[in-house]
N, C-alpha and C. Protein backbone atom coordinates (compact mmCIF):
# COMPACT_ATOMS: atom_id res chain seq x y z
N UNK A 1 -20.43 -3.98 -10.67
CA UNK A 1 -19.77 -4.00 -9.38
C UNK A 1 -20.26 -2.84 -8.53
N UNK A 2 -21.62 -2.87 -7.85
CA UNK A 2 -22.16 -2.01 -7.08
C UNK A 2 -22.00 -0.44 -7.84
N UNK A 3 -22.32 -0.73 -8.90
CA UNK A 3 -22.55 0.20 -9.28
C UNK A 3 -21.58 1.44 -9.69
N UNK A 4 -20.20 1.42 -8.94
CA UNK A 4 -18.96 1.64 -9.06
C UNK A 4 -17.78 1.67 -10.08
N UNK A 5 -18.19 1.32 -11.05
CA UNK A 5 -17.10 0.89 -12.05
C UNK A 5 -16.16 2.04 -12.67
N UNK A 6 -16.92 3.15 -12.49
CA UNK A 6 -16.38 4.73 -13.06
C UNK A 6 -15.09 4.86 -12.37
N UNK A 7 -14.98 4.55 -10.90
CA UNK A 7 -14.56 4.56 -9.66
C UNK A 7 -13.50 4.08 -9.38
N UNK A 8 -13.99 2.60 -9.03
CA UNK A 8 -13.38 1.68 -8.53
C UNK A 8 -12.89 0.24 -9.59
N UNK A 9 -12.36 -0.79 -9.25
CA UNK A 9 -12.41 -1.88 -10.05
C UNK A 9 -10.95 -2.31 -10.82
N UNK A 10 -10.02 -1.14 -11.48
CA UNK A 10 -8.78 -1.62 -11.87
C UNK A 10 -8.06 0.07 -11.50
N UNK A 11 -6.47 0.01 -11.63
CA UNK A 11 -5.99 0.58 -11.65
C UNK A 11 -5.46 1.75 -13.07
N UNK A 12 -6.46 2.73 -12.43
CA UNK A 12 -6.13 3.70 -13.94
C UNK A 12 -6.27 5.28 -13.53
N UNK A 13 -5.98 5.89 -14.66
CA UNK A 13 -6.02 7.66 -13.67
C UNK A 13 -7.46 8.24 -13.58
N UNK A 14 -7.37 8.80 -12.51
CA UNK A 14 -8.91 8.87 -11.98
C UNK A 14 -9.54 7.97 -10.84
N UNK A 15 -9.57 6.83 -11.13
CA UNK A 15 -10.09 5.77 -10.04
C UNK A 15 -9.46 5.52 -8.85
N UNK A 16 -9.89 5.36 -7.98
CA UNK A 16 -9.49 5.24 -6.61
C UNK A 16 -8.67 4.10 -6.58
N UNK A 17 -7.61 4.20 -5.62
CA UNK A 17 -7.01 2.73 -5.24
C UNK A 17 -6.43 2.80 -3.92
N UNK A 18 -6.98 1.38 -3.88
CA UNK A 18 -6.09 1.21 -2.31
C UNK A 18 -5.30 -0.18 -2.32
N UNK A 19 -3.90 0.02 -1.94
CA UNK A 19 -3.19 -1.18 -2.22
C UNK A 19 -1.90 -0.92 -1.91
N UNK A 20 -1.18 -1.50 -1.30
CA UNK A 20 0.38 -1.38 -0.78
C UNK A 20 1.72 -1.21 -2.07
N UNK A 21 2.98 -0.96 -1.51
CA UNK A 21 3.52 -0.65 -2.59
C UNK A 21 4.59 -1.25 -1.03
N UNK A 22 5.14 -2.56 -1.67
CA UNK A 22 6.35 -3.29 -1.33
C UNK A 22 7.73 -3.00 -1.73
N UNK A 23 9.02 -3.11 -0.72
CA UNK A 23 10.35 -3.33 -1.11
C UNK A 23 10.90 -4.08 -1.92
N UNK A 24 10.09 -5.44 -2.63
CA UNK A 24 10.77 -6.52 -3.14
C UNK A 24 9.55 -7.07 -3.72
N UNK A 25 10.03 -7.56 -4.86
CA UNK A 25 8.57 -8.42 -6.04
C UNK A 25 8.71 -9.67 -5.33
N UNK A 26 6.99 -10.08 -4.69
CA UNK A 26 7.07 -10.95 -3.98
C UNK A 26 7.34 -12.28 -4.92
N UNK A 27 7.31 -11.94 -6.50
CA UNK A 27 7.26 -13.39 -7.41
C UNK A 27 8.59 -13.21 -7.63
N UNK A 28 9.72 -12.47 -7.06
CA UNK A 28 10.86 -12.93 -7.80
C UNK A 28 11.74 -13.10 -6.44
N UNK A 29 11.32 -13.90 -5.19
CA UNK A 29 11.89 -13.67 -4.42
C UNK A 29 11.53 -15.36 -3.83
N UNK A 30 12.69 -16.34 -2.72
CA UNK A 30 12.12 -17.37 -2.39
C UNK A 30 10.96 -17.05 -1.32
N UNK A 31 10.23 -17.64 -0.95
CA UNK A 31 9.17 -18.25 -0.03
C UNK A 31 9.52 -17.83 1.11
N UNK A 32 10.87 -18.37 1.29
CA UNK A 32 11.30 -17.98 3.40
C UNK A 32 11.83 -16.97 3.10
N UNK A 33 11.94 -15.94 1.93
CA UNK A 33 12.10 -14.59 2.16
C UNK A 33 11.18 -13.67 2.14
N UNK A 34 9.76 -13.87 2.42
CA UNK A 34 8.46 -13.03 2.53
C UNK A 34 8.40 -12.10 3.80
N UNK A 35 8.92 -13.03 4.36
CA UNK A 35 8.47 -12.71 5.65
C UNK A 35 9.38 -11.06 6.29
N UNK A 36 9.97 -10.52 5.31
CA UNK A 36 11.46 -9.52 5.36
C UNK A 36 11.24 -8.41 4.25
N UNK A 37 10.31 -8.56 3.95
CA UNK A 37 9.16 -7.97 3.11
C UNK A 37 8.90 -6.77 3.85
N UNK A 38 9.37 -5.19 2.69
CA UNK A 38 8.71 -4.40 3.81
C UNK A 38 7.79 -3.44 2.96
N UNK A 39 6.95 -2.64 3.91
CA UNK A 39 5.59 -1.84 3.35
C UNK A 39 6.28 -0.79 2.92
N UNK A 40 6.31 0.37 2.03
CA UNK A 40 6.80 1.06 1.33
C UNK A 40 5.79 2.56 1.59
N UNK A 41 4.52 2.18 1.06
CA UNK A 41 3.67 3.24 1.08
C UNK A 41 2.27 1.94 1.13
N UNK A 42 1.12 3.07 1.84
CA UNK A 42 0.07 2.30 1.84
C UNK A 42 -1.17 3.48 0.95
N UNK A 43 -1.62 3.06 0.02
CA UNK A 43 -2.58 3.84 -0.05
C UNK A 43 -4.02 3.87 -0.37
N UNK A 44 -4.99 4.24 0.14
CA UNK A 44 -6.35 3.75 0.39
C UNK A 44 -7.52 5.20 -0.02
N UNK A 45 -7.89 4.86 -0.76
CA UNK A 45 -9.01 5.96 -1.67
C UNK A 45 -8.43 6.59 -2.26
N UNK A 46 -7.05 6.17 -3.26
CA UNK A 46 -6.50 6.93 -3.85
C UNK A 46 -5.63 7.96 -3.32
N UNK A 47 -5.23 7.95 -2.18
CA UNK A 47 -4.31 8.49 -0.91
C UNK A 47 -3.49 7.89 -0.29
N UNK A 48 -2.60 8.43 -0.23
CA UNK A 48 -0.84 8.00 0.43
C UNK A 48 -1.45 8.55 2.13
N UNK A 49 -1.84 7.01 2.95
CA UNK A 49 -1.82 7.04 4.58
C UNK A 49 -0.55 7.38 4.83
N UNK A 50 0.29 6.21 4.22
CA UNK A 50 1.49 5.66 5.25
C UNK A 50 2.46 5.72 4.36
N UNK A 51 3.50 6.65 4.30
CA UNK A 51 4.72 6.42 3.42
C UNK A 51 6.04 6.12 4.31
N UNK A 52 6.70 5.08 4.53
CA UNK A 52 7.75 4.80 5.13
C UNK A 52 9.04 5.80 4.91
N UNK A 53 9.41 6.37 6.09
CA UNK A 53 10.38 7.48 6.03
C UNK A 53 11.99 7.04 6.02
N UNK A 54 12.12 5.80 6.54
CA UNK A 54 13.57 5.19 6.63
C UNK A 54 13.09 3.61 6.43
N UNK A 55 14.17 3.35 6.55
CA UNK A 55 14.36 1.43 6.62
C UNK A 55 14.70 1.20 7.68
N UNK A 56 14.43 2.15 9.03
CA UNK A 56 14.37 1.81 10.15
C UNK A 56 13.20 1.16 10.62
N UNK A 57 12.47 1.63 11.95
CA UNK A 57 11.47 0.80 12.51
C UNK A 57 9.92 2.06 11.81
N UNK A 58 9.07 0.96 11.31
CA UNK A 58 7.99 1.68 10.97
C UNK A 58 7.48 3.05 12.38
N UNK A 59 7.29 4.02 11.24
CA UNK A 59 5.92 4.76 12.05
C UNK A 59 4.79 4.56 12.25
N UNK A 60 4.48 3.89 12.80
CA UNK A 60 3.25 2.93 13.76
C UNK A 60 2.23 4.41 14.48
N UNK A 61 3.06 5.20 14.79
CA UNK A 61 1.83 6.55 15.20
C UNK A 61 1.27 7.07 13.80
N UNK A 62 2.34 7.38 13.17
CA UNK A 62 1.86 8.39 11.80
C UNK A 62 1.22 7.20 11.08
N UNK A 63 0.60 6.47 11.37
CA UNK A 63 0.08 5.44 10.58
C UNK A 63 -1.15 5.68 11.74
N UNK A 64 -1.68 5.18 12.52
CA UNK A 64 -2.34 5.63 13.33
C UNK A 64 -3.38 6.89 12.69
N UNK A 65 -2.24 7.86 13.10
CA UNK A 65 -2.88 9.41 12.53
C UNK A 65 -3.50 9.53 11.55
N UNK A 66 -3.19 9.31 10.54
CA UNK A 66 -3.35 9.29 9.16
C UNK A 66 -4.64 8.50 8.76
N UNK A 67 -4.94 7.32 9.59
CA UNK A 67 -5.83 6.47 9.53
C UNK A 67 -7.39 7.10 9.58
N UNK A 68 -7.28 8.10 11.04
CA UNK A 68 -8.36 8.65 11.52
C UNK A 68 -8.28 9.99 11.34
């Protein structure tokens, strides 16, 4: 996998990951409740961008920021 495998490829200590961390297991939940689904933390190269501070309205700037 490009050469990467040390790296990248599954989730383990050491290797990078990028992948969301949800409010609710989307397999134990119905279908028309996805959509109510919320982002928790986002994290990408092994780094926390976006960690949700309330269960109010997302931080859409500090997400922004964090990005660039």
């Amino acid at each position: 996998m490009l050469g990467a495998e040390d790296d990248i490829g599954s989730i383990e200590v050491g290797k990078f990951a990028d992948m969301i961390v949800l409010d609710q297991n989307l397999f134990e939940i119905k279908a028309d409740q996805i959509y109510d689904t919320q982002v928790l933390q986002t994290i990408l190269g092994g780094k926390v961008i976006y960690e949700r501070v309330d269960q109010g309205n997302e931080d859409v700037e500090g997400l922004r920021r964090a990005a660039y």
